[in-house]
PDB file of N, CA and C in Angstrom:
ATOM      1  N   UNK A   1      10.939 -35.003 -55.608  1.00  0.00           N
ATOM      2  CA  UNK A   1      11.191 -35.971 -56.658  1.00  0.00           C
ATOM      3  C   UNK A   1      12.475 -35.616 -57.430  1.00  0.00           C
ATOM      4  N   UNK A   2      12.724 -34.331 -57.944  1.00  0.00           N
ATOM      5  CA  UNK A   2      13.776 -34.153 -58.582  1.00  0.00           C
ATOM      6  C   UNK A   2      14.755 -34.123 -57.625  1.00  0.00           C
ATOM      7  N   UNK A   3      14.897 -33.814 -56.657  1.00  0.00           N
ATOM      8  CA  UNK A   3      16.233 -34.287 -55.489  1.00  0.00           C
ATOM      9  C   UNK A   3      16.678 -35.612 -55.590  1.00  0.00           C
ATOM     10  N   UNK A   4      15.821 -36.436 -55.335  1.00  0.00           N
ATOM     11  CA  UNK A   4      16.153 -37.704 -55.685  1.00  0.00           C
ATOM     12  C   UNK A   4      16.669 -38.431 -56.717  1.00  0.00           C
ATOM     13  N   UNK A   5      16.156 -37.788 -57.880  1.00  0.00           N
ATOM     14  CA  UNK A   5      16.689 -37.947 -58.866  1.00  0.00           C
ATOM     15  C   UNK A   5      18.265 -37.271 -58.947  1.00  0.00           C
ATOM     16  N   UNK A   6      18.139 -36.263 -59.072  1.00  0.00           N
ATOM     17  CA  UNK A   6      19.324 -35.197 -58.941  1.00  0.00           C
ATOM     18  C   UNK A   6      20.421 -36.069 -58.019  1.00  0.00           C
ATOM     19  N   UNK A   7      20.327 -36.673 -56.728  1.00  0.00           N
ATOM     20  CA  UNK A   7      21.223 -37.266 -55.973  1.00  0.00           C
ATOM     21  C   UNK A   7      21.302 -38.454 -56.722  1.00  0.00           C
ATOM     22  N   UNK A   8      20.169 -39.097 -57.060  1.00  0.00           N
ATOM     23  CA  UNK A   8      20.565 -40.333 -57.563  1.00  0.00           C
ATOM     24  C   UNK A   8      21.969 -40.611 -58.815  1.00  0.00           C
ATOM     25  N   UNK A   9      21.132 -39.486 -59.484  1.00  0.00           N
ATOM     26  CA  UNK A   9      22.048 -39.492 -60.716  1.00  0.00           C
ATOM     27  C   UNK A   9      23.709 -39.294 -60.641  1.00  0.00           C
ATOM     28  N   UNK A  10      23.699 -38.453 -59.365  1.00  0.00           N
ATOM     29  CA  UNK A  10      24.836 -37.651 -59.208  1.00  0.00           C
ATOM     30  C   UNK A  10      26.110 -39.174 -58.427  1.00  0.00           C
ATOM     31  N   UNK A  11      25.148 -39.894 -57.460  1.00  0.00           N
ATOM     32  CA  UNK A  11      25.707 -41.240 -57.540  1.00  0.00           C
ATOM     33  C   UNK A  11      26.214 -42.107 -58.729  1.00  0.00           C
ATOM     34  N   UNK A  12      25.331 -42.304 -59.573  1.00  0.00           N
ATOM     35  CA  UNK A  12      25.667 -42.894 -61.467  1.00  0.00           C
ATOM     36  C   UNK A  12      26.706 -42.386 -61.631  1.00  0.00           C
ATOM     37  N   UNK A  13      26.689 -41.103 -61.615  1.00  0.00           N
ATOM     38  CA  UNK A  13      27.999 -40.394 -61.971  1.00  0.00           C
ATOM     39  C   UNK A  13      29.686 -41.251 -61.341  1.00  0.00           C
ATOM     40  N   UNK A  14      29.057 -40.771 -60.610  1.00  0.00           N
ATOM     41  CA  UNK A  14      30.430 -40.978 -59.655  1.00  0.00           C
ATOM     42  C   UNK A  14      30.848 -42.539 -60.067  1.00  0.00           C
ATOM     43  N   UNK A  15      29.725 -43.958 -59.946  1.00  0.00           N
ATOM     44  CA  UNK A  15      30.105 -44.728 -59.865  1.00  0.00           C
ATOM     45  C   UNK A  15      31.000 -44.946 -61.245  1.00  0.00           C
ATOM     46  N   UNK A  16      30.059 -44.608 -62.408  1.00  0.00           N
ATOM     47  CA  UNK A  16      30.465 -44.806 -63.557  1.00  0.00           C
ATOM     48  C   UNK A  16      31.920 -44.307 -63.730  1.00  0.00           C
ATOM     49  N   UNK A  17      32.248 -43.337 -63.336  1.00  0.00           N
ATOM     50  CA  UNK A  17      33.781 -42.394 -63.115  1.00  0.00           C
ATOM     51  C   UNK A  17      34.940 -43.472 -62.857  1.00  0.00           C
ATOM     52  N   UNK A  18      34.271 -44.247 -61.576  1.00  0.00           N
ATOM     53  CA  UNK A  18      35.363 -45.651 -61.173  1.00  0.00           C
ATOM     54  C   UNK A  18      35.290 -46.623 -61.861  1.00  0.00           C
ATOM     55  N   UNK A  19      34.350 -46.660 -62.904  1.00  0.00           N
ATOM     56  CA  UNK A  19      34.282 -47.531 -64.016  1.00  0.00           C
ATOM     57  C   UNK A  19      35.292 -47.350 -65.126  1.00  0.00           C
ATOM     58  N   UNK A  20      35.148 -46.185 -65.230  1.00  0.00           N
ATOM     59  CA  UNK A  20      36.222 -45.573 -66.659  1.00  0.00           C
ATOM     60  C   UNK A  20      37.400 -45.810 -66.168  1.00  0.00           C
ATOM     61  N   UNK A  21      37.525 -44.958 -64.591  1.00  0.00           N
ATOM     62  CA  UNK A  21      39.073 -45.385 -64.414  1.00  0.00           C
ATOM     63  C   UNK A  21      39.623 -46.787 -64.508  1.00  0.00           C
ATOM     64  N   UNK A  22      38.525 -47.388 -63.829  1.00  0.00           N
ATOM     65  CA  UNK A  22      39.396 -49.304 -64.262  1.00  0.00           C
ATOM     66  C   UNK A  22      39.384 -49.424 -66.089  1.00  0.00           C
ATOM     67  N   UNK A  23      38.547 -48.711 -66.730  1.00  0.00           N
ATOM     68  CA  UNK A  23      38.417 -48.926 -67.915  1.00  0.00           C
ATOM     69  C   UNK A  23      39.978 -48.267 -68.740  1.00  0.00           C
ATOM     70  N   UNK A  24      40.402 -47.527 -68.313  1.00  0.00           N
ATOM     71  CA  UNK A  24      41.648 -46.624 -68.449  1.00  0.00           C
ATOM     72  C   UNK A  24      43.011 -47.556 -68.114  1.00  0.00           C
ATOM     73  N   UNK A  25      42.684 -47.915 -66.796  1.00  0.00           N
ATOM     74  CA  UNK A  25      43.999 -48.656 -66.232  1.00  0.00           C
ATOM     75  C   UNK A  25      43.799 -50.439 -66.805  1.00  0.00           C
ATOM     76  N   UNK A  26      42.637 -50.544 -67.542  1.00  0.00           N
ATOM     77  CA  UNK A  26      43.090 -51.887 -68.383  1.00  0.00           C
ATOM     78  C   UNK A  26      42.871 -52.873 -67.665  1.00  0.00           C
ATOM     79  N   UNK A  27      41.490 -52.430 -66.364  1.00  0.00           N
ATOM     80  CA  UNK A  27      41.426 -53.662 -65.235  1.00  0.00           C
ATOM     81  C   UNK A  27      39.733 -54.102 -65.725  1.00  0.00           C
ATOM     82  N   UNK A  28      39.267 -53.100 -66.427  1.00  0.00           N
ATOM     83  CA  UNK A  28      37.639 -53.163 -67.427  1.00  0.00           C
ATOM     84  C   UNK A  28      37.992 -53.353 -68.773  1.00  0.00           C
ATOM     85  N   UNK A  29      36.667 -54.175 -69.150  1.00  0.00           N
ATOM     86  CA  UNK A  29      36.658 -53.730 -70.758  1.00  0.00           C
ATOM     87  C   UNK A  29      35.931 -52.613 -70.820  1.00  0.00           C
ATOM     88  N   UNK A  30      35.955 -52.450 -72.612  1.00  0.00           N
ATOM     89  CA  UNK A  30      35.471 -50.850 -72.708  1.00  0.00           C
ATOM     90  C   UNK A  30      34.047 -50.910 -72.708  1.00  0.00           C
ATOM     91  N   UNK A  31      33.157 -50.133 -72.478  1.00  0.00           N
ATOM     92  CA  UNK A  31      31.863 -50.682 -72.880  1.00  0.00           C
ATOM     93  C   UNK A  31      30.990 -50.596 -71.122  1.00  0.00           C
ATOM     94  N   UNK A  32      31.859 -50.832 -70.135  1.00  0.00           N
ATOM     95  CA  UNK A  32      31.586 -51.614 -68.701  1.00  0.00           C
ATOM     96  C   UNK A  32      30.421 -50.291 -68.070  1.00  0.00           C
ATOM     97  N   UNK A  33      31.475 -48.974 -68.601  1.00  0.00           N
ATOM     98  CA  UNK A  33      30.333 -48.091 -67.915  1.00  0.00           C
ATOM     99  C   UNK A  33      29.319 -47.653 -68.075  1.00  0.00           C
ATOM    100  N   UNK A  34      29.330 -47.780 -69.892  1.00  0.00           N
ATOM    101  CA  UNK A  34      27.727 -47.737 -70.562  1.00  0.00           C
ATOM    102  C   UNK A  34      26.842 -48.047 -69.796  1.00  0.00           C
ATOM    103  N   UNK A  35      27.024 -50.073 -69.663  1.00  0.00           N
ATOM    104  CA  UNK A  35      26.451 -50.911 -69.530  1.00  0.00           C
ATOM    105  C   UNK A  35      26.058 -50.788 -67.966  1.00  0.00           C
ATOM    106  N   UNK A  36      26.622 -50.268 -67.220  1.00  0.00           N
ATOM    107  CA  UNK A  36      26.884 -50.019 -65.622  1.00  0.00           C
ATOM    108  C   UNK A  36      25.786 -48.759 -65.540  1.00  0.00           C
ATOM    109  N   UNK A  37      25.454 -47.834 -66.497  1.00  0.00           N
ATOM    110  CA  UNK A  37      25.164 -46.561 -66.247  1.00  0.00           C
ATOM    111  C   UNK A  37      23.720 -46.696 -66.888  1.00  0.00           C
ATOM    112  N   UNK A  38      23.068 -47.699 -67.859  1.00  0.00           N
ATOM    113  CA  UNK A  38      22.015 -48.667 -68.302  1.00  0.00           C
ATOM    114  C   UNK A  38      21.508 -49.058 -67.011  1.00  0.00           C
ATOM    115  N   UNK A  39      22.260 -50.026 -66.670  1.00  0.00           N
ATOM    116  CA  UNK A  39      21.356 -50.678 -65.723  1.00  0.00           C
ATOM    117  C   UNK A  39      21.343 -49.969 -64.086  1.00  0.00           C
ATOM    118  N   UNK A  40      21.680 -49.174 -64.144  1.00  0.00           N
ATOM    119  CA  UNK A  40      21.654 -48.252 -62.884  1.00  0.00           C
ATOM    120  C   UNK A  40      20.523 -47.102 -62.843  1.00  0.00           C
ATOM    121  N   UNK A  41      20.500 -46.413 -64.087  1.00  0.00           N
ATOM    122  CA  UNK A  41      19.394 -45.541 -64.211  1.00  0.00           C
ATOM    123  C   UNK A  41      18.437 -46.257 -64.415  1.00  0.00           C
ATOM    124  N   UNK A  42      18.409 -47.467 -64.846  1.00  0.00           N
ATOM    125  CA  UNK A  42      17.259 -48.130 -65.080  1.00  0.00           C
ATOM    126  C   UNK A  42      16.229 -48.187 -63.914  1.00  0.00           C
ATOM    127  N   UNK A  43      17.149 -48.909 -62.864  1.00  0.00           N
ATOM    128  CA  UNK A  43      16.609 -49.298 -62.020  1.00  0.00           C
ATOM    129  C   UNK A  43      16.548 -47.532 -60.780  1.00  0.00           C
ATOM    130  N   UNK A  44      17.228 -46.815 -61.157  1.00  0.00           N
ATOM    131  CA  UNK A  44      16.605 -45.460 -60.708  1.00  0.00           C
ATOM    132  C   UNK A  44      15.492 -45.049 -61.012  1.00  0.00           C
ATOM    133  N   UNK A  45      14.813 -45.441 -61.988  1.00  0.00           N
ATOM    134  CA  UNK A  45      14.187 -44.990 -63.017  1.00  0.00           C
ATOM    135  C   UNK A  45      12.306 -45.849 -62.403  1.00  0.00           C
ATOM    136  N   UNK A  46      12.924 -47.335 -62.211  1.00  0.00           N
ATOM    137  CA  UNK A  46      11.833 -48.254 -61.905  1.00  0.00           C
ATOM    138  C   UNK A  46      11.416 -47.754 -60.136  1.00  0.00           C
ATOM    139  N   UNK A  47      12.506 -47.334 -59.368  1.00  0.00           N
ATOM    140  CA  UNK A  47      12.597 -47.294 -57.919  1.00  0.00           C
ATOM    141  C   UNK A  47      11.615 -45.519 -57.952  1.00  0.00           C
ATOM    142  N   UNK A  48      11.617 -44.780 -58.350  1.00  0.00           N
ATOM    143  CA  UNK A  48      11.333 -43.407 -58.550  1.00  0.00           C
ATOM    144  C   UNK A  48       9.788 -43.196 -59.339  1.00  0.00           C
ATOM    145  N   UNK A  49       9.686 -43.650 -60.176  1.00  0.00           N
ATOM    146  CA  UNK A  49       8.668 -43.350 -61.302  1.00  0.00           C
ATOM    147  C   UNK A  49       7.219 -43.667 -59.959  1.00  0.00           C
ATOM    148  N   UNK A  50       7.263 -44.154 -59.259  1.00  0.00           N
ATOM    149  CA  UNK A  50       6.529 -44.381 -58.117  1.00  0.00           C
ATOM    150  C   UNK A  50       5.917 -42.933 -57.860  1.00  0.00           C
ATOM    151  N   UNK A  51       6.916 -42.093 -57.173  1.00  0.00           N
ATOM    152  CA  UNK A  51       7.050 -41.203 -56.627  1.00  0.00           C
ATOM    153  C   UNK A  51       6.048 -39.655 -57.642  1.00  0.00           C
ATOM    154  N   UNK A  52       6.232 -40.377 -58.572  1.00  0.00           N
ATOM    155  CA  UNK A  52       6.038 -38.802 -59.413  1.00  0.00           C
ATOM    156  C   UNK A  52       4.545 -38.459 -59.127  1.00  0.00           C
ATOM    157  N   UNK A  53       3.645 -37.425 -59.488  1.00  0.00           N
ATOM    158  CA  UNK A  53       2.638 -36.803 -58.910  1.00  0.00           C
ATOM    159  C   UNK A  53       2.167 -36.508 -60.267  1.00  0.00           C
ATOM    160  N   UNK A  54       2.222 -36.816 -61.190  1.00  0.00           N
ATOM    161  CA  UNK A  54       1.432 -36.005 -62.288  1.00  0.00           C
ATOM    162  C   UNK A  54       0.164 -36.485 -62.969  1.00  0.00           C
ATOM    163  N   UNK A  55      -0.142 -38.039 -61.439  1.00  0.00           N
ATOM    164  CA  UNK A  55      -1.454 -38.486 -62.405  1.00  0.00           C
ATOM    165  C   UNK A  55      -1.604 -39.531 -63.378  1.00  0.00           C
ATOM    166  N   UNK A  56      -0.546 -40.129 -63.829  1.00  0.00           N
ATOM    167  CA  UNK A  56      -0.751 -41.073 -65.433  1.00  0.00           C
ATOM    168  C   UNK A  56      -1.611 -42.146 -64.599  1.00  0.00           C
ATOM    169  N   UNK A  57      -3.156 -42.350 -65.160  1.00  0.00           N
ATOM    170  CA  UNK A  57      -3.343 -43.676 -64.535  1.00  0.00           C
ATOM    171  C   UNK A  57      -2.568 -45.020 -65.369  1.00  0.00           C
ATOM    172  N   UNK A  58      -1.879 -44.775 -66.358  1.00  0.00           N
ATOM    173  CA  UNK A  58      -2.017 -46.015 -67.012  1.00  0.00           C
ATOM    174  C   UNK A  58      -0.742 -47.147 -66.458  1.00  0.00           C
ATOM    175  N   UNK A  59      -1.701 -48.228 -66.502  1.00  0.00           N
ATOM    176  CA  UNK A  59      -0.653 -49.053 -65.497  1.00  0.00           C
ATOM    177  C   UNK A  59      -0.680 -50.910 -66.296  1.00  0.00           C
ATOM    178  N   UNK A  60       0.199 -51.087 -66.452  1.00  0.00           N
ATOM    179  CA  UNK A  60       0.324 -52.314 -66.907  1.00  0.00           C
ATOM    180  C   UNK A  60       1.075 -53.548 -65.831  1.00  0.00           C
ATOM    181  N   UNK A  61      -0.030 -54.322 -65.600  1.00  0.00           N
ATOM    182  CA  UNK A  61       0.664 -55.183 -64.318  1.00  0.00           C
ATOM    183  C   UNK A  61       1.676 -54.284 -63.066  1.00  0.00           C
ATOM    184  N   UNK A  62       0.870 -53.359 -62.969  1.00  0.00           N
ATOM    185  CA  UNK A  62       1.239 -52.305 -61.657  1.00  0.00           C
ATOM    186  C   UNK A  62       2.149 -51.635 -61.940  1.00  0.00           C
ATOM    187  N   UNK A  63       2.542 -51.697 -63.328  1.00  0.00           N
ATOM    188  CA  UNK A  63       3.962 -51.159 -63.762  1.00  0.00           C
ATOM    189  C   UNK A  63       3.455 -49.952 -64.642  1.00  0.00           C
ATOM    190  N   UNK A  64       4.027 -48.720 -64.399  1.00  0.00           N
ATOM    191  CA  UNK A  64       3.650 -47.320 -65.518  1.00  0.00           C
ATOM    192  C   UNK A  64       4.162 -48.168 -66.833  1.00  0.00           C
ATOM    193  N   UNK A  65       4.532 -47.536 -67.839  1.00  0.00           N
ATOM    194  CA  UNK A  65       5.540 -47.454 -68.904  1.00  0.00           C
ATOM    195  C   UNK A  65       6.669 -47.531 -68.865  1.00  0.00           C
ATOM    196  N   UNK A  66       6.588 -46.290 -68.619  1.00  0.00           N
ATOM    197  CA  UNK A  66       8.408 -46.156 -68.430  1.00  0.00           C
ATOM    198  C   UNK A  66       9.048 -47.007 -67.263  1.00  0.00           C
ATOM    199  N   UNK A  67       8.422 -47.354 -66.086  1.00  0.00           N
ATOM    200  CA  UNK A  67       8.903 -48.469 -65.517  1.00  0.00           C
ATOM    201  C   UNK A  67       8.964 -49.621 -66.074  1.00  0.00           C
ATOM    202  N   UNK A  68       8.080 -50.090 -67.070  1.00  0.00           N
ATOM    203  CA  UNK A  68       8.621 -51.301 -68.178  1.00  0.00           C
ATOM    204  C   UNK A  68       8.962 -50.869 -69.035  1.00  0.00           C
ATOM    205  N   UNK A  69       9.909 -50.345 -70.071  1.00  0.00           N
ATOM    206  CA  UNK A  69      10.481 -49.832 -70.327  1.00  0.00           C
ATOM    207  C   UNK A  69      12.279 -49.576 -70.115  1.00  0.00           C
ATOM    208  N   UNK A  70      12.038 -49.115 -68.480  1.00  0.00           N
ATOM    209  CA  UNK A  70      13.427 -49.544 -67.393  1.00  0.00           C
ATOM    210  C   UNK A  70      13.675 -50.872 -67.267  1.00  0.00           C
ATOM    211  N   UNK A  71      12.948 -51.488 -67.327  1.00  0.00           N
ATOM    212  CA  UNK A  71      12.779 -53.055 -66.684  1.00  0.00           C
ATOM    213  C   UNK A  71      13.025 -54.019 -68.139  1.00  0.00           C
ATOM    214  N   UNK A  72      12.518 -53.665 -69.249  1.00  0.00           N
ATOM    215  CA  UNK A  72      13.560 -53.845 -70.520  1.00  0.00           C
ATOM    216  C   UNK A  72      15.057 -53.787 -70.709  1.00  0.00           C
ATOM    217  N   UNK A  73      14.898 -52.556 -70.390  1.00  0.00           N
ATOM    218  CA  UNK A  73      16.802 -52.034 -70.630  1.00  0.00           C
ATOM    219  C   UNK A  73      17.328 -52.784 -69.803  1.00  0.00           C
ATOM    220  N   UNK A  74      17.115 -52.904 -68.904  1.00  0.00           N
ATOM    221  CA  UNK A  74      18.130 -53.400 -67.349  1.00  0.00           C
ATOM    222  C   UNK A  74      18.174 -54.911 -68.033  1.00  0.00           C
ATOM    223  N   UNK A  75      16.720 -55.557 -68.180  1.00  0.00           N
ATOM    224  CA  UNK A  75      16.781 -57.145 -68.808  1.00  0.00           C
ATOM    225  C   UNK A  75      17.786 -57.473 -70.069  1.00  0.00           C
ATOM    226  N   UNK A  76      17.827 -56.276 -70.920  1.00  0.00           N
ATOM    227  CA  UNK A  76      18.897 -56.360 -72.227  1.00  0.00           C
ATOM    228  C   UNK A  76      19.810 -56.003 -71.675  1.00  0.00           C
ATOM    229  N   UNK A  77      20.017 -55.474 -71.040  1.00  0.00           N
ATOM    230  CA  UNK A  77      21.807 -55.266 -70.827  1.00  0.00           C
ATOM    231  C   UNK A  77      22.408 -56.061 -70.150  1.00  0.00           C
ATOM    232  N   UNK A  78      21.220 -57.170 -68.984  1.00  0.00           N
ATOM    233  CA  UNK A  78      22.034 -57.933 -68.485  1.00  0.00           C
ATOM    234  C   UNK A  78      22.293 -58.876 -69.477  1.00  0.00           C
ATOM    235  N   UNK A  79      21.610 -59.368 -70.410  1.00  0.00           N
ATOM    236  CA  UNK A  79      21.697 -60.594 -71.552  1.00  0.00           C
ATOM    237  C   UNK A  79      23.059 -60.193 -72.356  1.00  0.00           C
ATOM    238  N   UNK A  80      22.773 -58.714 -72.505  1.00  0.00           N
ATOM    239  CA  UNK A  80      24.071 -58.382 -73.682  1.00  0.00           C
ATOM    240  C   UNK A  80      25.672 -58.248 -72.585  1.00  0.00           C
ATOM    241  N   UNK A  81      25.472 -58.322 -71.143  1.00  0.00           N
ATOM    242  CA  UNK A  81      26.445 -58.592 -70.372  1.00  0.00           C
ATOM    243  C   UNK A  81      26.791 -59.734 -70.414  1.00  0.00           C
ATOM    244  N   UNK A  82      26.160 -60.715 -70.191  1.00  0.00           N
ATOM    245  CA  UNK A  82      26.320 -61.725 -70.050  1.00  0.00           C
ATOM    246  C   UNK A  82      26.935 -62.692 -71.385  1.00  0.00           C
ATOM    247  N   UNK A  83      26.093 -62.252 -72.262  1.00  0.00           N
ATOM    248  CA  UNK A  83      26.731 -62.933 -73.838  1.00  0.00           C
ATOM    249  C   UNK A  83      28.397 -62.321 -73.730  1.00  0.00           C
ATOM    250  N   UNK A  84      28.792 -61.393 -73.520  1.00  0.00           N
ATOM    251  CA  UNK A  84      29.776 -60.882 -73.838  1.00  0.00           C
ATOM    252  C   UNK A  84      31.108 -61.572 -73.094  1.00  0.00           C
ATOM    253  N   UNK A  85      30.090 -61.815 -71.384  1.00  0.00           N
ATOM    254  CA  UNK A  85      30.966 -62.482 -70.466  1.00  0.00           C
ATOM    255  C   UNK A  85      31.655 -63.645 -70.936  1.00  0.00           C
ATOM    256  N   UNK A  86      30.693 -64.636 -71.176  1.00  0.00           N
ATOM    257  CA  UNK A  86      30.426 -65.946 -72.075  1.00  0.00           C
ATOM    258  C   UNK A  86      31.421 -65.858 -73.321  1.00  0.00           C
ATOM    259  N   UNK A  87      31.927 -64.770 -73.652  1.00  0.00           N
ATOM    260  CA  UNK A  87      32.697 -64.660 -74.710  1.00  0.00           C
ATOM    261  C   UNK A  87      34.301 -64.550 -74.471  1.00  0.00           C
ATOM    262  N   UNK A  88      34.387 -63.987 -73.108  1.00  0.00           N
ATOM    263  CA  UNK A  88      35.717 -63.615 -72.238  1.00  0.00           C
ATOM    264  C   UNK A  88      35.892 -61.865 -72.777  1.00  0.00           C
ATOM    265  N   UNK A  89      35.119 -61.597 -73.132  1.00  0.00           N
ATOM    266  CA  UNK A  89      35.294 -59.979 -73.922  1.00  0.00           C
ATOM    267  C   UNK A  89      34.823 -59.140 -72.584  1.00  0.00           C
ATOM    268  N   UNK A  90      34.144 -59.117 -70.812  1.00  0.00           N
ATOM    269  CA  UNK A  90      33.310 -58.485 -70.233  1.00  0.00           C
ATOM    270  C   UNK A  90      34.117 -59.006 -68.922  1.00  0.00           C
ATOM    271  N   UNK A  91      34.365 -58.123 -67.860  1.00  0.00           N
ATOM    272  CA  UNK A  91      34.702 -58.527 -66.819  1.00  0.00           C
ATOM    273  C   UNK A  91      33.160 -58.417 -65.700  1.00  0.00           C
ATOM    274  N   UNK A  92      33.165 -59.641 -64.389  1.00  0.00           N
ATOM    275  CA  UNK A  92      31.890 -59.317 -63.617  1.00  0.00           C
ATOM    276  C   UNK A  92      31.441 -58.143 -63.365  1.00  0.00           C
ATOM    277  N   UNK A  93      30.023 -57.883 -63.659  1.00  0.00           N
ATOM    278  CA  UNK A  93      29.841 -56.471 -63.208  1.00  0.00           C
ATOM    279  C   UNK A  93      29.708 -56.575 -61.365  1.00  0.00           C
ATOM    280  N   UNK A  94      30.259 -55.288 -60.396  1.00  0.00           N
ATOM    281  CA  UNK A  94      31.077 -55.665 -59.225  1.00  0.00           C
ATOM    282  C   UNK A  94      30.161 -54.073 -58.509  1.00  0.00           C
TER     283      UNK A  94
END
């Protein structure tokens, strides 16, 4: 489980990195990799929490917590992407 995580994250990383750089060279707005690095762990977060072994029965519409929770964040950030888009302030997330 923590490998996965550990690789996963280590992907976020990286992607977010090519985020900043467009964010640097003035081809992103600022803000892009937050929002990129939100909805990426999020959904690391929803894809994984599966996996873990420690037992929680508690389950809401098949979903732990913290998988709704992930599934929040990812839903707000696309809204707060999107408002922003709608504004011309946000380039497509790509």
């Amino acid at each position: 489980m923590q490998l996965y995580e550990s690789a996963g994250l280590a992907l976020i990383a990286l992607f977010c990195r090519v985020i900043l750089t467009r964010v640097e060279a003035e081809q992103a707005q600022a803000g892009s990799a937050f929002r990129c690095y939100l909805i990426l762990y999020g959904l690391l977060r929803i894809v994984l929490d599966p996996l873990r072994a420690d037992g929680r029965p508690e389950r809401f519409l098949g979903f732990s917590h913290q998988q709704l929770i992930a599934l929040l964040i990812v839903a707000a950030v696309l809204v707060w992407h999107q408002t922003m888009h709608k504004r011309g302030r946000a380039t497509p997330i790509s």
